[in-house]
Protein backbone atom coordinates (compact mmCIF):
# COMPACT_ATOMS: atom_id res chain seq x y z
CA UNK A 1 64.49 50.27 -36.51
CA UNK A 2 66.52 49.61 -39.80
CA UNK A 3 67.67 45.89 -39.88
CA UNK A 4 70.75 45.12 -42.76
CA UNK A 5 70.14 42.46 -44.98
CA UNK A 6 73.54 41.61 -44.84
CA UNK A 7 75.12 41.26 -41.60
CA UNK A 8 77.79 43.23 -40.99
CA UNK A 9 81.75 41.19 -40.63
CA UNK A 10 82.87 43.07 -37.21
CA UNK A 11 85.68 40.11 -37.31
CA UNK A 12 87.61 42.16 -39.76
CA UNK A 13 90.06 45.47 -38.86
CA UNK A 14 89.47 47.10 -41.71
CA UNK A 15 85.64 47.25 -41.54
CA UNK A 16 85.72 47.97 -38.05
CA UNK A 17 88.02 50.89 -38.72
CA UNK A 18 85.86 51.87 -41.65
CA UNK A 19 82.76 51.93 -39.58
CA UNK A 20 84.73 54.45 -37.36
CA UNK A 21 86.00 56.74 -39.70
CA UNK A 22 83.35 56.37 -42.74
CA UNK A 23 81.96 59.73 -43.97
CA UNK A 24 83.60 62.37 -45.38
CA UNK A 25 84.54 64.53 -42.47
CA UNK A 26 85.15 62.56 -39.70
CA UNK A 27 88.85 62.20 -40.15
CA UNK A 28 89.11 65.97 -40.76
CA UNK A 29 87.37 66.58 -37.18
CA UNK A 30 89.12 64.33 -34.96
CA UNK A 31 92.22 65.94 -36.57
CA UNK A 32 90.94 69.41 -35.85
CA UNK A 33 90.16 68.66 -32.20
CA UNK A 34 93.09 66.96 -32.07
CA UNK A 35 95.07 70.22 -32.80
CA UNK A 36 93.04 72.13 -29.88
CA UNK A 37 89.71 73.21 -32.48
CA UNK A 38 87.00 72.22 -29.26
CA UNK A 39 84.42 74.07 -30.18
CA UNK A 40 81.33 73.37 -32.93
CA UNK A 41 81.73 76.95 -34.14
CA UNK A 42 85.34 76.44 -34.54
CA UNK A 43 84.88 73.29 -36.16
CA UNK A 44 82.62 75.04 -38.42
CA UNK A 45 85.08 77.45 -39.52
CA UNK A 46 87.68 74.60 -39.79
CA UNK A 47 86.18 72.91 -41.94
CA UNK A 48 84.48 75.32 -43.87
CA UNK A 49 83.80 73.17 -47.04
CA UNK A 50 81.39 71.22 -44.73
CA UNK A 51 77.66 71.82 -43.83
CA UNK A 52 77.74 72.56 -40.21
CA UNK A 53 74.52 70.36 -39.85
CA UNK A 54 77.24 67.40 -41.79
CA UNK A 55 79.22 68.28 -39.09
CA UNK A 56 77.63 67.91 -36.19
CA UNK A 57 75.69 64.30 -37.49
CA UNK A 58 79.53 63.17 -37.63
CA UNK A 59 80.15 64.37 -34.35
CA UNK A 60 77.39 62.64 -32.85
CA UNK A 61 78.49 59.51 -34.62
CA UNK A 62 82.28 59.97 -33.12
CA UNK A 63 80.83 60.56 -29.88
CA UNK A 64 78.38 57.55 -30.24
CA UNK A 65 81.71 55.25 -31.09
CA UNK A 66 83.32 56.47 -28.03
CA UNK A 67 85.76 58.28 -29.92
CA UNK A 68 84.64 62.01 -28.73
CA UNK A 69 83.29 63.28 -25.40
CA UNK A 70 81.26 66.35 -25.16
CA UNK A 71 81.53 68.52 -22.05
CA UNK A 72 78.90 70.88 -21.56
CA UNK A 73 79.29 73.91 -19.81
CA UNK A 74 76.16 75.17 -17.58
CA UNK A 75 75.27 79.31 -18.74
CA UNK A 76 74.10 80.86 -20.86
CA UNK A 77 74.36 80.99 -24.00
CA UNK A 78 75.49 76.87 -23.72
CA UNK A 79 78.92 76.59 -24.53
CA UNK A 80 80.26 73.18 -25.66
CA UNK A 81 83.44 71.37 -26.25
CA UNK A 82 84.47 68.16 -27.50
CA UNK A 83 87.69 66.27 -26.29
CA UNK A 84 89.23 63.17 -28.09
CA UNK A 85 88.77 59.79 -25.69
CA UNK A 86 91.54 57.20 -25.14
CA UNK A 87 90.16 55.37 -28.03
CA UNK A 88 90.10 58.55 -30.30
CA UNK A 89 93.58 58.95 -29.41
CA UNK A 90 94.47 55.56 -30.49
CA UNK A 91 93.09 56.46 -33.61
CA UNK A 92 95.02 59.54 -34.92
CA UNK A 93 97.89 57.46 -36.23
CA UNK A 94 95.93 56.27 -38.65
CA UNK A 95 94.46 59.97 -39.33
CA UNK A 96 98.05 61.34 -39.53
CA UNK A 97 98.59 58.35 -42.11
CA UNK A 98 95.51 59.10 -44.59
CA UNK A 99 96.67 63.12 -44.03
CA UNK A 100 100.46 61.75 -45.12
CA UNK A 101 99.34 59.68 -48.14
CA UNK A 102 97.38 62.62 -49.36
CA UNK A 103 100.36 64.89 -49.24
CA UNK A 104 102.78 62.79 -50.81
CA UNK A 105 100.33 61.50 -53.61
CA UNK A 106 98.25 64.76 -54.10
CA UNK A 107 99.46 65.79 -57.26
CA UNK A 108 99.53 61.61 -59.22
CA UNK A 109 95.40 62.22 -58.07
CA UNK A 110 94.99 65.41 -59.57
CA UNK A 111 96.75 64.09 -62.42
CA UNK A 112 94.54 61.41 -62.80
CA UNK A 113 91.57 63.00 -62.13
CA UNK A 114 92.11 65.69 -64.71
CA UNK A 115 93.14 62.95 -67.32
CA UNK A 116 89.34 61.50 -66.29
CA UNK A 117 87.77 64.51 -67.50
């Protein structure tokens, strides 16, 4: 098992929130499911910029944190939903923040980016 040569500061919000929502999609999915997107297909298709395999490593991660549940429905073929917890509840503030910052500050990055280039 992988031990960090650095031990982690759990004391602090931020990193614990950062642990939660670190890689690139995560945000994006608990937003979609959020919305009523349950499904992995439908995630897929959501998010369609993402790797499906991307996708479902982050959803395993979400539902490792407690912040997803996955039901599973017995027959076949398997069908499969995810649900927010509590605790991914709690977090979608913060979600509909990030997604509010983007909007109102979308263009200054583009602008900035381009200027990088």
């Amino acid at each position: 098992m992988y031990e960090r040569k650095i031990p982690e500061d759990l004391e602090c919000g931020i990193n614990v929130s950062m642990k939660v929502l670190s890689g690139k999609w995560k945000a994006c999915i608990l937003d979609s499911i959020s919305k009523g997107i349950r499904r992995p297909s439908e995630l897929h298709a959501a998010i369609n910029t993402a790797a499906p395999r991307v996708i479902n490593m982050q959803l395993r991660e979400l539902e490792e944190y407690g912040m997803v549940c996955k039901k599973i429905f017995p027959g076949i073929p398997l069908k499969v939903e995810y649900y927010l917890t509590a605790v991914g509840e709690s977090i979608l503030p913060v979600v509909v923040a990030i997604d509010q910052w983007g909007l109102n500050n979308r263009e200054h990055v583009i602008r900035m980016q381009e200027a990088l280039q």
